[in-house]
PDB file of N, CA and C in Angstrom:
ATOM      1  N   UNK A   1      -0.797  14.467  24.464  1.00  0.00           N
ATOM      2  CA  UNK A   1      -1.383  13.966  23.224  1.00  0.00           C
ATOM      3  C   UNK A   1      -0.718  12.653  22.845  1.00  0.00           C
ATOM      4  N   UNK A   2      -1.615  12.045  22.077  1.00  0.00           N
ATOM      5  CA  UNK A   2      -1.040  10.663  21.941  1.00  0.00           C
ATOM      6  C   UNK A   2      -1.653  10.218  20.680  1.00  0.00           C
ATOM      7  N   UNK A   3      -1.072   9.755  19.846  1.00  0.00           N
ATOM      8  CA  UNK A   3      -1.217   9.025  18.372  1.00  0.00           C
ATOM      9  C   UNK A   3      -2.043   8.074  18.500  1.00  0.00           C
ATOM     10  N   UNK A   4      -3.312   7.607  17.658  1.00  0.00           N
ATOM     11  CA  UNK A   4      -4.434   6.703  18.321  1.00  0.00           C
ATOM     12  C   UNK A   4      -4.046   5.647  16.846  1.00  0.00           C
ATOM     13  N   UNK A   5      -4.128   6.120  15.637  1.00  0.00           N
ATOM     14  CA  UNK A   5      -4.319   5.522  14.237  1.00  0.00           C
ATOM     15  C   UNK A   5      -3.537   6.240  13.152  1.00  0.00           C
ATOM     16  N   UNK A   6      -2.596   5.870  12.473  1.00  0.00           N
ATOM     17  CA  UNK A   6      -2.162   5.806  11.119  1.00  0.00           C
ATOM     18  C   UNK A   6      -2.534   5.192  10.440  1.00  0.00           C
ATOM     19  N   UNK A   7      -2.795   5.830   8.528  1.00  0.00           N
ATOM     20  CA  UNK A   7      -3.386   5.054   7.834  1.00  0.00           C
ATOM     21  C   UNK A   7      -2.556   5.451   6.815  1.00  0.00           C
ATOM     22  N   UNK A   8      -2.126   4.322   6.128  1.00  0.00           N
ATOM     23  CA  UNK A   8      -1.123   3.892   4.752  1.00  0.00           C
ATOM     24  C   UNK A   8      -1.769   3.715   3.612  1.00  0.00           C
ATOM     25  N   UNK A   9      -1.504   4.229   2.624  1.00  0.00           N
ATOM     26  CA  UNK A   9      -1.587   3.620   1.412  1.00  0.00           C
ATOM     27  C   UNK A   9      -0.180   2.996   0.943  1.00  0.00           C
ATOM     28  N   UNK A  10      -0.214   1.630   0.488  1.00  0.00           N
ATOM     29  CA  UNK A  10       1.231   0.668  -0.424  1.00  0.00           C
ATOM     30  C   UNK A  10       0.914   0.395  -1.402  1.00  0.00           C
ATOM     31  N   UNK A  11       1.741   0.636  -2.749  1.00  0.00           N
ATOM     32  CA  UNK A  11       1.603   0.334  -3.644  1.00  0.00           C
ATOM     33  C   UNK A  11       2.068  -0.993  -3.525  1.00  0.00           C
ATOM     34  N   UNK A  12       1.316  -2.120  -4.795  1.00  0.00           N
ATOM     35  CA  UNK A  12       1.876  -3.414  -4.703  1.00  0.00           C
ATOM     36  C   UNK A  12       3.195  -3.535  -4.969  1.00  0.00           C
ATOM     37  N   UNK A  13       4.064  -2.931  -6.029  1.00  0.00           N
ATOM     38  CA  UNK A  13       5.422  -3.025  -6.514  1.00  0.00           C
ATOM     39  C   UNK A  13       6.221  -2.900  -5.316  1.00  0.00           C
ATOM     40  N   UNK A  14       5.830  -2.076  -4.105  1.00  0.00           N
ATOM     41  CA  UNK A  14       6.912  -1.684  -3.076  1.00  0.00           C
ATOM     42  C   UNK A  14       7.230  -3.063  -2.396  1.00  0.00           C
ATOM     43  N   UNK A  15       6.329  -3.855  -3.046  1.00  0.00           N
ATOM     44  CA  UNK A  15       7.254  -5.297  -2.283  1.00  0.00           C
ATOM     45  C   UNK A  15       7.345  -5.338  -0.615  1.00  0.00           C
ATOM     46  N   UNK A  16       5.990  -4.618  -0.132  1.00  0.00           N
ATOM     47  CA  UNK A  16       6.408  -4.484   1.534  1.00  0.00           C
ATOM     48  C   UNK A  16       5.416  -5.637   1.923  1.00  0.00           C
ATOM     49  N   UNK A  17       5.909  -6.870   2.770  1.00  0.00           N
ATOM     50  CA  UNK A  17       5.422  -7.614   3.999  1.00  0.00           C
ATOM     51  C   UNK A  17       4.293  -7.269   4.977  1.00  0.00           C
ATOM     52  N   UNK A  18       3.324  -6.726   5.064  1.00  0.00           N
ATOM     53  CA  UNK A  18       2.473  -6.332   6.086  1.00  0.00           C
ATOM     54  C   UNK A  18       2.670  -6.887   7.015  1.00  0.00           C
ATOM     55  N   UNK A  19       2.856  -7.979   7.546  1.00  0.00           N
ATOM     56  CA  UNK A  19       2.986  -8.433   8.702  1.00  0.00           C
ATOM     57  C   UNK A  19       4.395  -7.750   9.204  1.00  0.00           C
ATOM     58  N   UNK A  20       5.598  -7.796   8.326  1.00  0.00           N
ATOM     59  CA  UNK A  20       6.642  -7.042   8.851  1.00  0.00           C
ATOM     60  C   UNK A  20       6.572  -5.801   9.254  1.00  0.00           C
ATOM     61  N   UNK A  21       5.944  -5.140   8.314  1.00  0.00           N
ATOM     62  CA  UNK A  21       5.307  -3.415   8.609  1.00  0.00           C
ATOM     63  C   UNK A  21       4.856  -3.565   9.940  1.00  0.00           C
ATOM     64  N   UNK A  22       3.577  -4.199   9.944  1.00  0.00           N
ATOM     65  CA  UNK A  22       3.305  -4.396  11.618  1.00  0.00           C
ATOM     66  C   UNK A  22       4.306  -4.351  12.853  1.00  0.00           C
ATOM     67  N   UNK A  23       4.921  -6.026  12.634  1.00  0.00           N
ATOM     68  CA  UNK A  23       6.214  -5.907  13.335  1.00  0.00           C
ATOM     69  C   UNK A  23       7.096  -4.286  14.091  1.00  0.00           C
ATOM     70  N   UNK A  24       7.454  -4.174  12.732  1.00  0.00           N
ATOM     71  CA  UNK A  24       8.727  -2.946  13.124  1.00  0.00           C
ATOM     72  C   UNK A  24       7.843  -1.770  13.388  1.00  0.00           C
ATOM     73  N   UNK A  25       6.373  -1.617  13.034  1.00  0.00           N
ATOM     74  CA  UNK A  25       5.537  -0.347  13.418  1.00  0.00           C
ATOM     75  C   UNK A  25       5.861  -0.557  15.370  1.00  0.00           C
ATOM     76  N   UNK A  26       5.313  -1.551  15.544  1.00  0.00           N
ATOM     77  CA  UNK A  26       5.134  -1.744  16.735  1.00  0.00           C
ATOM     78  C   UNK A  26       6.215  -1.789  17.785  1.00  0.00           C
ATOM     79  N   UNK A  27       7.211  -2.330  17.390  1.00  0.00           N
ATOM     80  CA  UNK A  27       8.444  -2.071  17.888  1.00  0.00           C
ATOM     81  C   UNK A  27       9.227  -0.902  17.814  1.00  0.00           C
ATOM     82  N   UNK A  28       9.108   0.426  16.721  1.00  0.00           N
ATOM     83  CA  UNK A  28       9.404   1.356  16.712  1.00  0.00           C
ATOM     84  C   UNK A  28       9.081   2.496  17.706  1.00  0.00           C
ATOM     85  N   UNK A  29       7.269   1.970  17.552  1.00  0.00           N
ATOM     86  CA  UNK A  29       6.327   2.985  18.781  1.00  0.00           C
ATOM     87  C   UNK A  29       6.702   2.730  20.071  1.00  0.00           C
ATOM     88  N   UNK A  30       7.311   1.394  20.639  1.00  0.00           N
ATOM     89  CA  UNK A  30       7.444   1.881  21.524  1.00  0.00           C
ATOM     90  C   UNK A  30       7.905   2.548  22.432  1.00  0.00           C
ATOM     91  N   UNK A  31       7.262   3.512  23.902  1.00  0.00           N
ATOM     92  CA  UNK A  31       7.798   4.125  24.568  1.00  0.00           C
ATOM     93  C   UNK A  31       7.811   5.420  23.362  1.00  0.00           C
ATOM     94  N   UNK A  32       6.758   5.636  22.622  1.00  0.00           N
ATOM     95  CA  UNK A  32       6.505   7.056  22.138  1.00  0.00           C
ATOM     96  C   UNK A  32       5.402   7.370  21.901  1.00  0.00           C
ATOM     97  N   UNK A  33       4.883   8.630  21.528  1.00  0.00           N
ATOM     98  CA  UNK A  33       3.503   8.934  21.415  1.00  0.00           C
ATOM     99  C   UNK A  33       2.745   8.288  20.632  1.00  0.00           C
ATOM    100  N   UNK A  34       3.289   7.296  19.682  1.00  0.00           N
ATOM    101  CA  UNK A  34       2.908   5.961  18.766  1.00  0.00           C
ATOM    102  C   UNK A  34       2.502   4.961  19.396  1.00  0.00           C
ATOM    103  N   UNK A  35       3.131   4.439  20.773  1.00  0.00           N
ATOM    104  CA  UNK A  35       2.586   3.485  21.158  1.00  0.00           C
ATOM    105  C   UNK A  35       1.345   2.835  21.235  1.00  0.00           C
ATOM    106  N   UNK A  36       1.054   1.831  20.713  1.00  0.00           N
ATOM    107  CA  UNK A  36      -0.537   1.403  21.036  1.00  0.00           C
ATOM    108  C   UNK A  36      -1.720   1.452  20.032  1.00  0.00           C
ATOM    109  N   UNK A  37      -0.606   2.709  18.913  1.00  0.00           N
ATOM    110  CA  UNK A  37      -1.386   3.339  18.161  1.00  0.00           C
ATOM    111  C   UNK A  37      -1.957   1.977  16.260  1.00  0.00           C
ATOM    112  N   UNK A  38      -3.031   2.096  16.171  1.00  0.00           N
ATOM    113  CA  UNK A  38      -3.332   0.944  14.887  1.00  0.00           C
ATOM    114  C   UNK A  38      -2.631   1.850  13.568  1.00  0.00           C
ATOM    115  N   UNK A  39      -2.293   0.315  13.208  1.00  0.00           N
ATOM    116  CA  UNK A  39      -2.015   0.884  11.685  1.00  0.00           C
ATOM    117  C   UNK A  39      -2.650   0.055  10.743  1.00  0.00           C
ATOM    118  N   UNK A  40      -3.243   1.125  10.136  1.00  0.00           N
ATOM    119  CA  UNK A  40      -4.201   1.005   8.931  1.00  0.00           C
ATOM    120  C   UNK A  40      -3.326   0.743   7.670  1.00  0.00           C
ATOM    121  N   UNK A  41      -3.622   0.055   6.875  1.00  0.00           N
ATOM    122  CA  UNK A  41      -3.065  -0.299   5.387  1.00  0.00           C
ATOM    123  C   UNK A  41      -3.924  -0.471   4.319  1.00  0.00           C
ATOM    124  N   UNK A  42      -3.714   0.225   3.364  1.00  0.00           N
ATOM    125  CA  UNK A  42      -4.955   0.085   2.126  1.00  0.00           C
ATOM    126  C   UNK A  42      -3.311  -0.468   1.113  1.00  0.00           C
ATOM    127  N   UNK A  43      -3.984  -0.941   0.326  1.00  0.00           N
ATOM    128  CA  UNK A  43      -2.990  -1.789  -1.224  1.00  0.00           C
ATOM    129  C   UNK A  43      -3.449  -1.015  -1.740  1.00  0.00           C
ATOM    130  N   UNK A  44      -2.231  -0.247  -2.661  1.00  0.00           N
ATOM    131  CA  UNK A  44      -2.404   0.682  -4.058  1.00  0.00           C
ATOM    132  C   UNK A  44      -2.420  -0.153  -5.268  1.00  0.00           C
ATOM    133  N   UNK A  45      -3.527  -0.130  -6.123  1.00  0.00           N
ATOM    134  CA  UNK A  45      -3.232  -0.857  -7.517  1.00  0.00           C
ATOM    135  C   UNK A  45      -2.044  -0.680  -8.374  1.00  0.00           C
ATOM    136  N   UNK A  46      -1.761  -1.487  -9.170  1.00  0.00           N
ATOM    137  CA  UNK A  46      -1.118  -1.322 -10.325  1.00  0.00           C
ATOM    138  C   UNK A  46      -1.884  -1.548 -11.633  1.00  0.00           C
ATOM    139  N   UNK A  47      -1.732  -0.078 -12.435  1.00  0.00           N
ATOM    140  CA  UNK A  47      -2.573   0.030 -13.744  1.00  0.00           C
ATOM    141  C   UNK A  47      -1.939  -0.937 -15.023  1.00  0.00           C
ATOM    142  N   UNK A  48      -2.257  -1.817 -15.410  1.00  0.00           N
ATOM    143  CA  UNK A  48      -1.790  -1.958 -16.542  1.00  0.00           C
ATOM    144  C   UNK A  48      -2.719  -2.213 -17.764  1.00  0.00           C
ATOM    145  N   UNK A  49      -1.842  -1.360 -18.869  1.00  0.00           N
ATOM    146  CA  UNK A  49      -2.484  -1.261 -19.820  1.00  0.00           C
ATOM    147  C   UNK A  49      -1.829  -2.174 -21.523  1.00  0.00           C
ATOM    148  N   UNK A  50      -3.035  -2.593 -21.518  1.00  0.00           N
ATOM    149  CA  UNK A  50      -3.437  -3.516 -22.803  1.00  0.00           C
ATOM    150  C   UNK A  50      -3.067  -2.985 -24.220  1.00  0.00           C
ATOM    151  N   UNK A  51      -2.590  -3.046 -25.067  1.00  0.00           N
ATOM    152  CA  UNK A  51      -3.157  -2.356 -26.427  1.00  0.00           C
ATOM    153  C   UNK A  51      -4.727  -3.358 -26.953  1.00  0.00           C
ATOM    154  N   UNK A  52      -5.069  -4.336 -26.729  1.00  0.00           N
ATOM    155  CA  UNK A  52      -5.887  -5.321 -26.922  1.00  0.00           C
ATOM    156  C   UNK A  52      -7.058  -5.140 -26.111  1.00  0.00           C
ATOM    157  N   UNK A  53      -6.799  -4.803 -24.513  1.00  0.00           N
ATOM    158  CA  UNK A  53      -8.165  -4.652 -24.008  1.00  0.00           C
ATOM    159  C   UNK A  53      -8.589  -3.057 -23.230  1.00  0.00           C
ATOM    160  N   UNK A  54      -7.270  -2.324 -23.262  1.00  0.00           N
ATOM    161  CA  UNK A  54      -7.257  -0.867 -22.604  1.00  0.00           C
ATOM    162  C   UNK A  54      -6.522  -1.052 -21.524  1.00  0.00           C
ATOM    163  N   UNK A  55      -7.009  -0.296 -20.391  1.00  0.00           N
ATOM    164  CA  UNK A  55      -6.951  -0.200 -19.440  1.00  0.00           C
ATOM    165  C   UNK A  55      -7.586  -0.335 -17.625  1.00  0.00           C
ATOM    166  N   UNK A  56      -6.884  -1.318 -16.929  1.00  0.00           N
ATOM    167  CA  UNK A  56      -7.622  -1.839 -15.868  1.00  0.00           C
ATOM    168  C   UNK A  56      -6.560  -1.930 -14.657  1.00  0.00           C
ATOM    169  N   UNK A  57      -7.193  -1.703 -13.555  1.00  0.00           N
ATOM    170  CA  UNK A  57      -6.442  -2.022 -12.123  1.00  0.00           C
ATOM    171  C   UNK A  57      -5.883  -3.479 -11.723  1.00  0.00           C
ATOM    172  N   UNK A  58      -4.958  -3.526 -10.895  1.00  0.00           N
ATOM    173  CA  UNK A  58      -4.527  -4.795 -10.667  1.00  0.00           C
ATOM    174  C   UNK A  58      -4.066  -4.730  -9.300  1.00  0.00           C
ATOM    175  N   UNK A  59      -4.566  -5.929  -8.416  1.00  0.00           N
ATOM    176  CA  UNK A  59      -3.321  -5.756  -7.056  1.00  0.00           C
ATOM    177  C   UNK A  59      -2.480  -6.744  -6.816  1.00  0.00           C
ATOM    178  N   UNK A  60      -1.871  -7.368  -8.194  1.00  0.00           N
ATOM    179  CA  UNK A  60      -0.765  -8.213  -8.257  1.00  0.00           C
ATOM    180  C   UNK A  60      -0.272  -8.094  -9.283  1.00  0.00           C
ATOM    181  N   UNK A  61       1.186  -8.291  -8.913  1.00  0.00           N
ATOM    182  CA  UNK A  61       2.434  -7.770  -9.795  1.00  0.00           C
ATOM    183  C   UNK A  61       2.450  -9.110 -11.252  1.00  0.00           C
ATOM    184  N   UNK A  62       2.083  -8.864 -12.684  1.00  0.00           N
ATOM    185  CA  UNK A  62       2.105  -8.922 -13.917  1.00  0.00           C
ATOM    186  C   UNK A  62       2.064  -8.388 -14.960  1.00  0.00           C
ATOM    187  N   UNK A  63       3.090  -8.705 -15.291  1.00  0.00           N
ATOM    188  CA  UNK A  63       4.154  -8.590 -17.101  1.00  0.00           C
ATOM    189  C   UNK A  63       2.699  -8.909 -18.104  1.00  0.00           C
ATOM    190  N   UNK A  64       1.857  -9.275 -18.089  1.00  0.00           N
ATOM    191  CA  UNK A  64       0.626  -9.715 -18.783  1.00  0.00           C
ATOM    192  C   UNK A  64      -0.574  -9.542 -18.646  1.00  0.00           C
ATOM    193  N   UNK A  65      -0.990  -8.919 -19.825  1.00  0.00           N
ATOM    194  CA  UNK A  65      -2.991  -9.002 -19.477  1.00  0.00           C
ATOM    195  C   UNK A  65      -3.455 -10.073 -18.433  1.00  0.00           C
ATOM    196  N   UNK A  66      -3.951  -9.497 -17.632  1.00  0.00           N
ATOM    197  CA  UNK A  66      -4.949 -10.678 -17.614  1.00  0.00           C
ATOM    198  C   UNK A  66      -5.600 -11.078 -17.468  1.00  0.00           C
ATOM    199  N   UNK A  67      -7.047 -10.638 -18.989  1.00  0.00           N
ATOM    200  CA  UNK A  67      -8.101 -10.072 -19.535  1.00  0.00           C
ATOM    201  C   UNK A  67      -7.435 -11.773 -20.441  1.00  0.00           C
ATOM    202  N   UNK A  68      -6.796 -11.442 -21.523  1.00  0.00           N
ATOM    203  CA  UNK A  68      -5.934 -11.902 -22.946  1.00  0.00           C
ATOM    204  C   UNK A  68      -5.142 -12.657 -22.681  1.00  0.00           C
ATOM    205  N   UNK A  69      -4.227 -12.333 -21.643  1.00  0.00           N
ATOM    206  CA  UNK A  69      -3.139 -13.051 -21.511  1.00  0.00           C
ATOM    207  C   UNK A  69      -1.969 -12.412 -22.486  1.00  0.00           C
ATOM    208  N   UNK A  70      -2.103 -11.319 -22.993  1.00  0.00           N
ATOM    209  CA  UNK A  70      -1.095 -10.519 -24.322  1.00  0.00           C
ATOM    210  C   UNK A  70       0.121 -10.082 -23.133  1.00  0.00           C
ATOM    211  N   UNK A  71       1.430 -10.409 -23.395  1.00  0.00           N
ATOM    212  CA  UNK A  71       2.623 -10.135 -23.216  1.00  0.00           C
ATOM    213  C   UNK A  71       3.393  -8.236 -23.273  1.00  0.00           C
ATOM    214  N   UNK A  72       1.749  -7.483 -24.359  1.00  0.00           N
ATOM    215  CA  UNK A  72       2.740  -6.245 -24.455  1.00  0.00           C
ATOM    216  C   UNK A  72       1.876  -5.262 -24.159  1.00  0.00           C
ATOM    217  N   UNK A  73       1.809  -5.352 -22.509  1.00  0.00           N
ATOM    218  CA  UNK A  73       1.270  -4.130 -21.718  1.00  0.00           C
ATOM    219  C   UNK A  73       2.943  -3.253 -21.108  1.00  0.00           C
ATOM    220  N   UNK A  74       1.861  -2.299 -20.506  1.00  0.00           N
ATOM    221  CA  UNK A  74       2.624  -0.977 -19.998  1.00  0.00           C
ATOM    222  C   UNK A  74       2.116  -1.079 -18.384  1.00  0.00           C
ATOM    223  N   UNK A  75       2.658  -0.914 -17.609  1.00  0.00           N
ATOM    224  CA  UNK A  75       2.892  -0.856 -16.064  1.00  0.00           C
ATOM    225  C   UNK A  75       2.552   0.321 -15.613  1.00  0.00           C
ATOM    226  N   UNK A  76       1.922   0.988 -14.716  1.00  0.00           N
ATOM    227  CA  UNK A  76       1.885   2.131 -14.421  1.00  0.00           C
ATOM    228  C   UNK A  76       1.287   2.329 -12.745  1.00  0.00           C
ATOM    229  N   UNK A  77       2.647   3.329 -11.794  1.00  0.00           N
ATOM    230  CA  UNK A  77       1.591   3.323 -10.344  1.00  0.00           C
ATOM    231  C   UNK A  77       1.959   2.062  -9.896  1.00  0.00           C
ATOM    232  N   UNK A  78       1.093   1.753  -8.935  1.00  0.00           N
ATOM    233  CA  UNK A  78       1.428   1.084  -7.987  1.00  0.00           C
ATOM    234  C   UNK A  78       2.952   1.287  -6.928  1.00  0.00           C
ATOM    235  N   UNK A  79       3.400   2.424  -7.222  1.00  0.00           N
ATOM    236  CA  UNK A  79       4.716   1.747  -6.215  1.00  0.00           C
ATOM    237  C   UNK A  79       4.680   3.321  -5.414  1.00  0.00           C
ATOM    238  N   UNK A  80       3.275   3.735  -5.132  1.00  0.00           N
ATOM    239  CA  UNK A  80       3.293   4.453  -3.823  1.00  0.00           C
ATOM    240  C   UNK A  80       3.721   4.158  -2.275  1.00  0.00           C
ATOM    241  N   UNK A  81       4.068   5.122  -1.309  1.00  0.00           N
ATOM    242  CA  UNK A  81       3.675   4.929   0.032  1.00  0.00           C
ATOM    243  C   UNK A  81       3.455   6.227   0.579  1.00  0.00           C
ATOM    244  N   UNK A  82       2.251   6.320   0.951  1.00  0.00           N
ATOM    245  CA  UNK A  82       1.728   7.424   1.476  1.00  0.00           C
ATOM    246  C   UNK A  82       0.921   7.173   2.761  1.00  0.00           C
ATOM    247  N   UNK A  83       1.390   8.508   3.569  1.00  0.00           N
ATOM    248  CA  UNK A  83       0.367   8.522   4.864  1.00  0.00           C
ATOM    249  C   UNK A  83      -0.645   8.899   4.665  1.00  0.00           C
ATOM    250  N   UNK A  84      -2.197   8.385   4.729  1.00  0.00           N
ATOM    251  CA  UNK A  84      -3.165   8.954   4.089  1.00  0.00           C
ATOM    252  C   UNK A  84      -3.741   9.885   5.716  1.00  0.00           C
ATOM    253  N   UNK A  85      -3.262   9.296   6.319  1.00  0.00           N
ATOM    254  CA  UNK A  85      -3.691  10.243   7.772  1.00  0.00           C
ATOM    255  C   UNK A  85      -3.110  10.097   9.268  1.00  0.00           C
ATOM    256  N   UNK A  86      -2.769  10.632  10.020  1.00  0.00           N
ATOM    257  CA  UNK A  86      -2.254  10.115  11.274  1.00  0.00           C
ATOM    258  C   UNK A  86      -3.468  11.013  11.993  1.00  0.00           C
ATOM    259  N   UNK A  87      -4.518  10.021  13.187  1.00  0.00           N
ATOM    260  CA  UNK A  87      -5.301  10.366  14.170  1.00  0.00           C
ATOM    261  C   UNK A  87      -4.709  10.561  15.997  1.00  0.00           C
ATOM    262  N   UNK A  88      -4.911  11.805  16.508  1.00  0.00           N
ATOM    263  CA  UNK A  88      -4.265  12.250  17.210  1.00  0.00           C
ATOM    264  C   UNK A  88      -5.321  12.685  18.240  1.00  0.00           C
ATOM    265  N   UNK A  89      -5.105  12.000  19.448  1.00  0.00           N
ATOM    266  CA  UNK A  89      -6.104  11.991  20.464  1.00  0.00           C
ATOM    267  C   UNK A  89      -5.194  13.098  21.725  1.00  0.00           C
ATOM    268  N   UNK A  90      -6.295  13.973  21.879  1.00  0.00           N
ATOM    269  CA  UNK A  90      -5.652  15.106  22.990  1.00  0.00           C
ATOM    270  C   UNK A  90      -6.209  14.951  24.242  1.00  0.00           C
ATOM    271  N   UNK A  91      -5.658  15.432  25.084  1.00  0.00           N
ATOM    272  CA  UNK A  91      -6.616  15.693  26.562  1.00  0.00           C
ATOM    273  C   UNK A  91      -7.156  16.270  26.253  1.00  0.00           C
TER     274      UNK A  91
END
């Protein structure tokens, strides 16, 4: 058996490089049942919420509406990492 596809979810806050992820994915797999294998990446939002306009998704890191531009939101999420699946090819 051999690992064909992993698929990621990153939150934006985790501050991770995709291209580096790549990198060290690929260099890790090798010479293991990973080798060869794609890696999938989805971006997790970050919620932030307004007292002025509510609440809305974001996939970049800000201290500020920016709907308003208002200074006194709340942060929420974004700083997942989850395997949303590893695909596994058998004889």
């Amino acid at each position: 058996a051999r690992v064909t596809r992993v698929s990621l979810k990153i939150g934006v806050l985790r501050g991770i490089v995709i291209d580096h992820l790549e990198f060290f994915f690929d260099h890790l797999s090798a010479g293991t049942v990973a080798e060869g294998a794609m890696l999938e990446m989805e971006e997790g939002a970050l919620t932030i919420t307004c007292p002025t306009c509510g609440e809305m998704e974001h996939k970049e890191i800000r201290y500020d509406c920016p709907r308003c531009g208002d200074e006194g939101v709340l942060l929420k999420g974004g700083d997942e990492l989850r395997v949303l699946s590893v695909e596994i090819e058998t004889d």
